[in-house]
Protein backbone atom coordinates (compact mmCIF):
# COMPACT_ATOMS: atom_id res chain seq x y z
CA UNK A 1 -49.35 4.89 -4.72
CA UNK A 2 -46.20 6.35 -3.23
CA UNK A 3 -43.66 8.14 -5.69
CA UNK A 4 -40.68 8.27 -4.88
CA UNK A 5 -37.36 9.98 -5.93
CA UNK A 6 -34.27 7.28 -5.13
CA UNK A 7 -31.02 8.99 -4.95
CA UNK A 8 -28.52 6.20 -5.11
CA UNK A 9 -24.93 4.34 -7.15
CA UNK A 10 -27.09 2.29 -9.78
CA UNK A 11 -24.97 -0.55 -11.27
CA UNK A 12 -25.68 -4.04 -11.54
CA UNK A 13 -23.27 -5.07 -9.04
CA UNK A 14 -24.55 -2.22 -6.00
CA UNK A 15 -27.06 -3.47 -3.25
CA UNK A 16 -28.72 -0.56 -3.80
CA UNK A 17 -30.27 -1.35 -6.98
CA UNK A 18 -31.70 -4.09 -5.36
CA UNK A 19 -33.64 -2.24 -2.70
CA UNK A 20 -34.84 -0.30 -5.53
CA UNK A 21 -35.91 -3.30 -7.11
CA UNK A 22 -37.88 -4.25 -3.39
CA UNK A 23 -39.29 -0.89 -3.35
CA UNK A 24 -41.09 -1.31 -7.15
CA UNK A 25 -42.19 -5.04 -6.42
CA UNK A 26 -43.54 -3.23 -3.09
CA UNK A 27 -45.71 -0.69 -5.59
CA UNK A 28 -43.54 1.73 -5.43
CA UNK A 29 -42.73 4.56 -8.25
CA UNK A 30 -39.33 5.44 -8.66
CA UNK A 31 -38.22 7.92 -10.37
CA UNK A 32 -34.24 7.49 -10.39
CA UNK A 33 -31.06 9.35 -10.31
CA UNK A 34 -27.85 7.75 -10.08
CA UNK A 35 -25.10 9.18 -7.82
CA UNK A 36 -22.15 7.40 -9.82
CA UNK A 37 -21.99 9.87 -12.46
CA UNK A 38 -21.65 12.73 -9.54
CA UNK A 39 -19.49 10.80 -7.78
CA UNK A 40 -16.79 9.70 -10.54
CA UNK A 41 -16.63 12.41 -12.64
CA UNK A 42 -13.03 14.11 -13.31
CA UNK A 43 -10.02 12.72 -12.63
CA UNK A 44 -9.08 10.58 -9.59
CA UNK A 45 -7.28 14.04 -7.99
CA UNK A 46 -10.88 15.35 -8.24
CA UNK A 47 -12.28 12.47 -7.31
CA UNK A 48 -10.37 12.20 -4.15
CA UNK A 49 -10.79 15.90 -3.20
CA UNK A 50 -14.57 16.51 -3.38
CA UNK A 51 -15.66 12.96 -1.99
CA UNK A 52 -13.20 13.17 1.12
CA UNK A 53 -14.34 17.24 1.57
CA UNK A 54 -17.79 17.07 -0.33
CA UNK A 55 -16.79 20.60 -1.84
CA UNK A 56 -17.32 21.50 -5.55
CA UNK A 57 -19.63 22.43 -8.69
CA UNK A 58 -20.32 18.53 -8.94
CA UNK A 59 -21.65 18.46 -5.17
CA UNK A 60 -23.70 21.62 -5.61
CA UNK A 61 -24.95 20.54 -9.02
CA UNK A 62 -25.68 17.49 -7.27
CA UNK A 63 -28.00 18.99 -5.07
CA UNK A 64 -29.74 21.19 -7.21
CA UNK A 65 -30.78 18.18 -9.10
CA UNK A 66 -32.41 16.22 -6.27
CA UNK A 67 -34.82 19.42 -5.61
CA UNK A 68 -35.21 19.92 -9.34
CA UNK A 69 -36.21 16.41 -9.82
CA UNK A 70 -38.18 16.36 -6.36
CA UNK A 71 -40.47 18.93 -7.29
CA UNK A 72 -41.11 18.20 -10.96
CA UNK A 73 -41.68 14.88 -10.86
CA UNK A 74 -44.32 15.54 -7.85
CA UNK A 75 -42.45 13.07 -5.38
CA UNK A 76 -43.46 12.22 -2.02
CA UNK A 77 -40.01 11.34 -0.65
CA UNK A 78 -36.32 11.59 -1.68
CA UNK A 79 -34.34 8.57 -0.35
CA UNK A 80 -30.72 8.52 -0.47
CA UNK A 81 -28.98 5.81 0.10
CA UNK A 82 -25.43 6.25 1.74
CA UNK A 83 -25.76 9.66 -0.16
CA UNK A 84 -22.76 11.90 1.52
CA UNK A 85 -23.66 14.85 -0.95
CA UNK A 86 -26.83 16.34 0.24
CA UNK A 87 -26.80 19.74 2.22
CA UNK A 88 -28.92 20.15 4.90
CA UNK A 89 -30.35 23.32 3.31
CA UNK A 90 -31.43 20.77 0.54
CA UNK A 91 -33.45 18.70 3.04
CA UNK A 92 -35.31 21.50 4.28
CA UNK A 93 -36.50 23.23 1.37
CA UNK A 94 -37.89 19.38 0.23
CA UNK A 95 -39.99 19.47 3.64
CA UNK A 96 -40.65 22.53 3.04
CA UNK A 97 -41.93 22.17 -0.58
CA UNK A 98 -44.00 19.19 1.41
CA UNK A 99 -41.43 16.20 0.21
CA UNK A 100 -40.53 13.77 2.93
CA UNK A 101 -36.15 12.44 2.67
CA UNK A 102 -34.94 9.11 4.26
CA UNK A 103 -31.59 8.44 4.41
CA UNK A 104 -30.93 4.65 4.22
CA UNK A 105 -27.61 3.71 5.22
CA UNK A 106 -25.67 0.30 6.27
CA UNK A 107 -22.10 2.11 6.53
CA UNK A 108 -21.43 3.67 9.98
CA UNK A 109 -20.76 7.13 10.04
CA UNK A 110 -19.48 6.51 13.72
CA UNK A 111 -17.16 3.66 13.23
CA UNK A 112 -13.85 2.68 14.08
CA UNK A 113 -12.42 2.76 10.72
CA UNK A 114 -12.93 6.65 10.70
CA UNK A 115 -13.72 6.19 6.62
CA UNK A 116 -13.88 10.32 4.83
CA UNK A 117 -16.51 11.83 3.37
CA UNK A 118 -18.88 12.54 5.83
CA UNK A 119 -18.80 15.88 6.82
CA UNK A 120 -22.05 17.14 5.29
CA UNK A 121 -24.00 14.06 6.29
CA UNK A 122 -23.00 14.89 9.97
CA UNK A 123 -24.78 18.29 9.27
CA UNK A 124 -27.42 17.02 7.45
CA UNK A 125 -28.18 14.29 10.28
CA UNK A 126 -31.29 16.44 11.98
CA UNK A 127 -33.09 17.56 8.29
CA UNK A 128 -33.20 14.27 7.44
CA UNK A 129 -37.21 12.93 8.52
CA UNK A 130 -36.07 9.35 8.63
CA UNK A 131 -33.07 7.43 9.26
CA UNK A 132 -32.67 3.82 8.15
CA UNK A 133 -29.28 1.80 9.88
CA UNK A 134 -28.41 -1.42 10.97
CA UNK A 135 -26.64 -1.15 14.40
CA UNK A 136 -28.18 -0.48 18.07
CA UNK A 137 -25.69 1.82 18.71
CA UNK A 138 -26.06 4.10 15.93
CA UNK A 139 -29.46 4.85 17.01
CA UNK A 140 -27.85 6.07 19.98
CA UNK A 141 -24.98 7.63 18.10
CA UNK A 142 -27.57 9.46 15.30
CA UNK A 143 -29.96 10.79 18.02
CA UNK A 144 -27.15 12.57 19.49
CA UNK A 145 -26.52 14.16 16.84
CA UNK A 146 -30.08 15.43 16.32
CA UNK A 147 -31.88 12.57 14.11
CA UNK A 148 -35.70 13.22 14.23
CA UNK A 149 -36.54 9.46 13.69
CA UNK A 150 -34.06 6.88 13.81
CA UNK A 151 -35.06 3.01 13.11
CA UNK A 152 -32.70 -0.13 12.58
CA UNK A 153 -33.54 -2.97 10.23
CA UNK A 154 -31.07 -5.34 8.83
CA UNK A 155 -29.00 -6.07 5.34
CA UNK A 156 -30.83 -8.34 3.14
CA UNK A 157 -30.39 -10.41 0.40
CA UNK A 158 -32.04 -10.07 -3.16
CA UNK A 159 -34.60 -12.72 -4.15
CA UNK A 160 -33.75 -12.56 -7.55
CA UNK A 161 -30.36 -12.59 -7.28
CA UNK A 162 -29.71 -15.15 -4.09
CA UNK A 163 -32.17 -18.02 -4.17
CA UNK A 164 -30.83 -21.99 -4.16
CA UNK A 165 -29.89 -24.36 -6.48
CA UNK A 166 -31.24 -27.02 -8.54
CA UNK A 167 -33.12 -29.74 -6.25
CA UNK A 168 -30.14 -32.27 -8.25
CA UNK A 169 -27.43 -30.43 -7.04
CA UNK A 170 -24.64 -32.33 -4.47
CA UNK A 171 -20.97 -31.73 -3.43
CA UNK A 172 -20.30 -33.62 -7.48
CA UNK A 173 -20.82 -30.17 -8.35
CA UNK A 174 -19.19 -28.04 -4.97
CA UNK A 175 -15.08 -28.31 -6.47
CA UNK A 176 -14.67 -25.24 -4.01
CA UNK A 177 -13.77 -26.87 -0.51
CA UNK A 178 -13.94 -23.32 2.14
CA UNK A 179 -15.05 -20.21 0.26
CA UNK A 180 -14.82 -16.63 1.11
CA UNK A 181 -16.02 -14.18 -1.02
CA UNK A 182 -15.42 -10.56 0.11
CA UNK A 183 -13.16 -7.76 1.06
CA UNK A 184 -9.86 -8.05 3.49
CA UNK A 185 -11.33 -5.77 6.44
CA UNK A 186 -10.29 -6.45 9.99
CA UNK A 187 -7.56 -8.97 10.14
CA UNK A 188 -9.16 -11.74 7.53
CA UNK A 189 -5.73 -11.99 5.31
CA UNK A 190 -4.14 -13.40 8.17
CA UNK A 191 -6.83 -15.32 9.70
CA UNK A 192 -7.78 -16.78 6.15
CA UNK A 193 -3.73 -17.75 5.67
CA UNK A 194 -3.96 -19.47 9.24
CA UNK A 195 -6.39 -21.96 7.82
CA UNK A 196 -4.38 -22.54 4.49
CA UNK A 197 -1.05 -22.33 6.10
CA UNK A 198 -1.76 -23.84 9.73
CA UNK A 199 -4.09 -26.05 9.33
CA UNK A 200 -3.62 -27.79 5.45
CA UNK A 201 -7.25 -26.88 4.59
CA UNK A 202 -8.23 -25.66 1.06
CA UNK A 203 -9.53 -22.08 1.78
CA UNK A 204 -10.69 -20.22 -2.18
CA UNK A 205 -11.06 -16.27 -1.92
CA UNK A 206 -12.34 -13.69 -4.70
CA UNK A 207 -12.86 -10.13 -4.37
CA UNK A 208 -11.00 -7.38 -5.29
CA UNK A 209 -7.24 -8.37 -6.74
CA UNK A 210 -6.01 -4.96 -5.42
CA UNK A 211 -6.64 -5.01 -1.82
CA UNK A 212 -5.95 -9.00 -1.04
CA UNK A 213 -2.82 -8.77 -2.98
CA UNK A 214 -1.96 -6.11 -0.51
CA UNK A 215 -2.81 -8.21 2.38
CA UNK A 216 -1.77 -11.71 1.41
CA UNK A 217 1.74 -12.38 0.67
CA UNK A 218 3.42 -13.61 -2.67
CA UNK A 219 2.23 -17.77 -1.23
CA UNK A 220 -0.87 -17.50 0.25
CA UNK A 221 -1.94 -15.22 -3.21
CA UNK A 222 -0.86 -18.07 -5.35
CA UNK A 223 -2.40 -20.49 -2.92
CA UNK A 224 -6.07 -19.27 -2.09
CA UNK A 225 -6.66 -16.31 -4.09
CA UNK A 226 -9.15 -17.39 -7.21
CA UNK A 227 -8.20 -16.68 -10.59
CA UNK A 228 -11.84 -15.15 -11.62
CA UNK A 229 -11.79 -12.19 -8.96
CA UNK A 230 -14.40 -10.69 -7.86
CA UNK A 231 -17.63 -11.74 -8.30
CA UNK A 232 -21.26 -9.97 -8.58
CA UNK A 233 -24.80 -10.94 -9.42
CA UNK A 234 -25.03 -14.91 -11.27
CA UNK A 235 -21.22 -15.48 -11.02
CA UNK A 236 -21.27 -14.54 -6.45
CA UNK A 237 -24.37 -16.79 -6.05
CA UNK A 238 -23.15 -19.80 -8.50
CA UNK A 239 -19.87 -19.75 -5.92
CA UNK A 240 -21.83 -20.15 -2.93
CA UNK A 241 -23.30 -23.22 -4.64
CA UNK A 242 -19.99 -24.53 -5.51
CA UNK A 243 -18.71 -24.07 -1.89
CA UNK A 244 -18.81 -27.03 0.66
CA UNK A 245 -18.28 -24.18 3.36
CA UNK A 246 -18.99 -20.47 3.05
CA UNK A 247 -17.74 -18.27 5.37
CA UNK A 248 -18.95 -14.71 6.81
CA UNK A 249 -16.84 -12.65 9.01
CA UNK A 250 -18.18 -9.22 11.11
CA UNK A 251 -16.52 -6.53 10.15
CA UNK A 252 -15.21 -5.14 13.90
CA UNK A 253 -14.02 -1.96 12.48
CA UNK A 254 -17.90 -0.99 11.12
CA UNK A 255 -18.95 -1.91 14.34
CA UNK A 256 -21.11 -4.40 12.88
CA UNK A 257 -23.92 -6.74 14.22
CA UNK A 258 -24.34 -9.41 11.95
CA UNK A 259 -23.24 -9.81 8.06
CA UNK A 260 -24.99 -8.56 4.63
CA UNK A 261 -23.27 -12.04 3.29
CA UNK A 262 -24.89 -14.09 5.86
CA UNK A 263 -28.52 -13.72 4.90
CA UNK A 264 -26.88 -13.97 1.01
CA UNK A 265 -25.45 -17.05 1.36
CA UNK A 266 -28.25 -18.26 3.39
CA UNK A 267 -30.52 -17.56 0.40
CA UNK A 268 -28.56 -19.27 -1.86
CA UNK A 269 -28.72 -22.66 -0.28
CA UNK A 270 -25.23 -22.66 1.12
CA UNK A 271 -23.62 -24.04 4.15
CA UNK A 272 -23.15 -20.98 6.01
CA UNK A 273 -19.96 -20.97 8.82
CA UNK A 274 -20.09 -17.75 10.70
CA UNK A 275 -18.55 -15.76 12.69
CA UNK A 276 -20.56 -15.76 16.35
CA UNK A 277 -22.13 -12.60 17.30
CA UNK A 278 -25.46 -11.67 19.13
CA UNK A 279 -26.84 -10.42 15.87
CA UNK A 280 -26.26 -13.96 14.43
CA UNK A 281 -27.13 -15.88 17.14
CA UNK A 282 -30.56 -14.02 16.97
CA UNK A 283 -31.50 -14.67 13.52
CA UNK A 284 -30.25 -18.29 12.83
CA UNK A 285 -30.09 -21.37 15.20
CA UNK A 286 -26.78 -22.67 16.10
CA UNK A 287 -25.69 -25.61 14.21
CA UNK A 288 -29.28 -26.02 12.95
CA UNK A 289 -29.78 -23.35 10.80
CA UNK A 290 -25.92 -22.26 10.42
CA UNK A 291 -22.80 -23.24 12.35
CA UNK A 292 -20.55 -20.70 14.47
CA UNK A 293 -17.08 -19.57 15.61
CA UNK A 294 -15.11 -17.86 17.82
CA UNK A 295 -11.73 -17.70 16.67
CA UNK A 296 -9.15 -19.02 14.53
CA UNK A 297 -9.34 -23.05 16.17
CA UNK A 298 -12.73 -23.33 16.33
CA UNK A 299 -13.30 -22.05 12.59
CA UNK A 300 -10.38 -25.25 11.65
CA UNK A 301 -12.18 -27.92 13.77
CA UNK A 302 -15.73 -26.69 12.23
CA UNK A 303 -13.78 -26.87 8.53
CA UNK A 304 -12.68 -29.87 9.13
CA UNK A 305 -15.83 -31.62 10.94
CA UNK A 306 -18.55 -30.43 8.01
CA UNK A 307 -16.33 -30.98 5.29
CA UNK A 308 -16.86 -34.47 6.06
CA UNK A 309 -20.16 -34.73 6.64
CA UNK A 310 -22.11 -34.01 3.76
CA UNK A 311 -25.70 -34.92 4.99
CA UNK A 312 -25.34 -32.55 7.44
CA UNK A 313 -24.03 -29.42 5.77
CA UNK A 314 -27.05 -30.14 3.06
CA UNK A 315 -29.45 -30.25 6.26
CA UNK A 316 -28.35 -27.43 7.76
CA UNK A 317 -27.96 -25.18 4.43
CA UNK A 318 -31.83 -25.95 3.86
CA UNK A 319 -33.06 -24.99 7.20
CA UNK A 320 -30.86 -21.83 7.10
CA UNK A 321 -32.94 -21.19 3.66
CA UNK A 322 -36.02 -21.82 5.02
CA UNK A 323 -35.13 -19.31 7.56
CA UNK A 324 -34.20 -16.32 5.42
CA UNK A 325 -37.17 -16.53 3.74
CA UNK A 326 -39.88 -17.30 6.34
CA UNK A 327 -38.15 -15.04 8.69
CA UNK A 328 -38.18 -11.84 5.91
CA UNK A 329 -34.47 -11.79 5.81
CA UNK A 330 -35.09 -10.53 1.82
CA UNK A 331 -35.15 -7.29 0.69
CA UNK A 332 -38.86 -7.13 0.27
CA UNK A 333 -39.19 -7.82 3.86
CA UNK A 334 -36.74 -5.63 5.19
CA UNK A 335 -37.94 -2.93 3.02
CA UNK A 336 -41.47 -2.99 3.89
CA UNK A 337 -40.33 -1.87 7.12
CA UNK A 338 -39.11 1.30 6.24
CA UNK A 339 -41.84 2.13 4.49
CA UNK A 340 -44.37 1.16 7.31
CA UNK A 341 -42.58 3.94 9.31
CA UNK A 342 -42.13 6.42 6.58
CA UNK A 343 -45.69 6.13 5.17
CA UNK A 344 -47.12 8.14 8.07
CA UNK A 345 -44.12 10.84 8.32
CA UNK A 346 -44.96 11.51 4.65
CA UNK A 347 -48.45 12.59 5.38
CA UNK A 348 -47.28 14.70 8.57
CA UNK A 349 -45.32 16.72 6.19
CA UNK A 350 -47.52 16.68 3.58
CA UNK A 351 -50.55 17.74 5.74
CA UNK A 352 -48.25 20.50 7.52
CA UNK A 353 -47.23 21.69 4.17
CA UNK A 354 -51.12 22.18 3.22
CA UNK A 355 -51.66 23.54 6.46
C-alpha cells in the first residue's frame, strides 16, 4: 500500500480535500499537512509579500517540513497540490532520499491572467517527477520548461459531495429559474446582466459578495445577486437542485478546456447549459447529455426554450448524470489515473535509490 505525504489547503470548502478523500477510498495512506496555516499566517502585508515573492521564514519553514515529514513518516511520494512554496532543492533531496513528488495542479502557471506567486514553481518545474494539469497546451508549455513527465486529466466532481436528488424531486421544488454559482472571471458580470437586463429572464448568482459587487452595478446586485452568498459543500449542490438551468462558463483567461462546475453540476442531477468548447463537446453529447452556447443570444433563446420544457431539461439532466459517472468524470476516476502513471515512477526512484 502506497503512503503518501499530501501537501495541500485542507478546508471543507477546497477541492483538494476531496482528491484526498479519492486517494484514501483508492487505498491510499495519507499522511497530511495543510498549506493554509503557511500560507495565512501574519498579517495581510505579510501575506501579500511572501505569496506574490515566495520569500520568508514561513516559506523556508515550509519546506523543511515537507522533508521532515517525508522522511519520518517513510513516504513514497510528496504530492502538492497547486503548492507554489516548494524549492527545487527540496524536490531533489526527496528523490534523492528515494521519495517520488507530483505536483497536481488545475491553475495555469502560463495563463493569460498572469496571476503572482509562481516564481519558485517555475524553478521547481524539472525536480518535480510528475506533473498532473488539465490543458493540452500546458503539456507543451511545462515540457519547455523542463518537466520530466507531464500528463493531463480533467477536474472532477466529488461523489460524496455532488450526487442527485431525491427520485420525488420536480421543478415544485427548483424556485431558482437560471443559476450561476461562481466567480466573475472573464466578462460574466456583464454577460450575466445581459440576460437579466436584455432579455427579462430571472438569472440568481452566489459567490463571493466582494468581487460581484465589484463587477455588477448598484441594479443588477439588487436584482440577481443571492442573499446567501457563496456556497460550499451541502448548501452548492442543494442550489443546483433548485435551479431549472445551471450555467458553466470557461474561464478564457486560464486558458481553460472545459469547466470543474460542469462535471459538478452534472453529478448533481442538474440541467447543465454550457458554454461550447471542444473540451465539452468531447465529454457530453449536445443537447442529449447537456445543452450549449456560443454567445450572449444563443444562451437567451436556450433560457428561454428549456425553461419551458420541463420533460426535457429532467431528460437531459439524467443522461448528463449517467454520463459523469459511467464515463469516470468523479474524482475516484480521475485520480486513479495519476496514480497508474506515478505507481511505476515511484519504484524507478525507489530502485535507483537502492541501487
Amino acid at each position: 500500500m502506497l503512503k503518501i505525504l499530501y501537501a495541500a489547503p485542507l478546508d471543507q470548502n477546497n477541492s483538494a480535500l476531496y482528491r484526498l478523500w479519492a486517494l484514501e477510498r483508492l487505498g491510499i495512506r495519507i499522511v497530511p499537512i495543510n498549506t493554509l496555516p503557511y500560507i495565512n499566517q501574519g498579517n495581510r502585508l505579510a501575506i501579500n509579500f511572501r505569496n506574490r515573492l515566495i520569500l520568508g521564514p514561513v516559506v523556508h519553514r515550509f519546506n523543511q517540513d515537507v522533508y521532515r515529514m517525508g522522511l519520518d513518516n517513510k513516504v513514497d511520494a510528496v504530492w502538492a497540490d497547486k503548492s507554489q512554496y516548494l524549492w527545487p532543492r527540496t524536490l531533489k533531496k526527496l528523490r534523492t532520499s528515494g521519495i517520488a513528488s507530483v505536483n497536481y495542479n488545475i491553475d495555469n502557471p502560463f495563463g493569460l491572467r498572469r496571476d503572482p506567486g509562481w516564481r519558485i514553481f517555475m524553478k521547481a518545474i524539472p525536480e518535480y517527477d510528475l506533473h498532473v494539469v488539465q490543458r493540452d497546451r500546458n503539456i507543451v508549455d511545462y515540457k519547455a520548461h523542463g518537466a520530466r513527465t507531464v500528463i493531463k486529466i480533467q477536474t472532477a466532481y466529488e461523489p460524496a459531495v455532488h450526487f442527485p436528488p431525491p427520485a420525488d424531486w420536480s421543478d415544485a421544488q427548483r424556485d431558482r429559474e437560471v443559476s450561476f454559482i461562481g466567480t466573475p472571471y472573464d466578462q460574466r458580470a456583464q454577460f450575466l446582466t445581459s440576460l437579466w437586463s436584455d432579455n427579462g429572464l430571472a438569472v440568481r448568482i452566489n459567490g463571493s459578495a466582494r468581487l460581484w459587487r465589484a463587477q455588477l452595478d448598484k441594479d443588477a446586485w439588487q436584482a440577481m445577486y443571492s442573499s446567501d452568498g457563496e456556497l460550499y459543500g451541502d448548501d452548492y449542490r442543494k442550489a443546483i437542485w433548485r435551479s431549472k438551468v445551471n450555467l458553466s462558463f470557461i474561464t478564457h483567461s486560464n486558458q481553460d478546456e472545459f469547466a470543474h462546475k460542469s462535471f459538478e453540476i452534472a453529478a448533481c442531477g442538474g440541467f447543465l447549459l454550457v458554454e461550447r468548447s471542444q473540451g465539452h463537446m468531447e465529454r457530453f453529447r449536445e443537447n442529449k447529455e447537456a445543452v450549449f452556447f456560443s454567445n450572449k443570444q444563443e444562451c437567451a433563446e436556450k433560457i428561454s426554450k428549456y425553461l419551458s420544457d420541463n420533460e426535457s431539461r429532467e431528460r437531459i439532466a439524467a443522461a448528463g448524470q449517467r454520463r459523469a459517472v459511467e464515463s469516470g468524470y468523479s474524482n475516484d476516476g480521475q485520480i486513479k489515473l495519476v496514480l497508474e502513471y506515478l505507481q511505476p515512477i515511484i519504484q524507478s526512484i525507489k530502485h535507483k535509490g537502492k541501487g
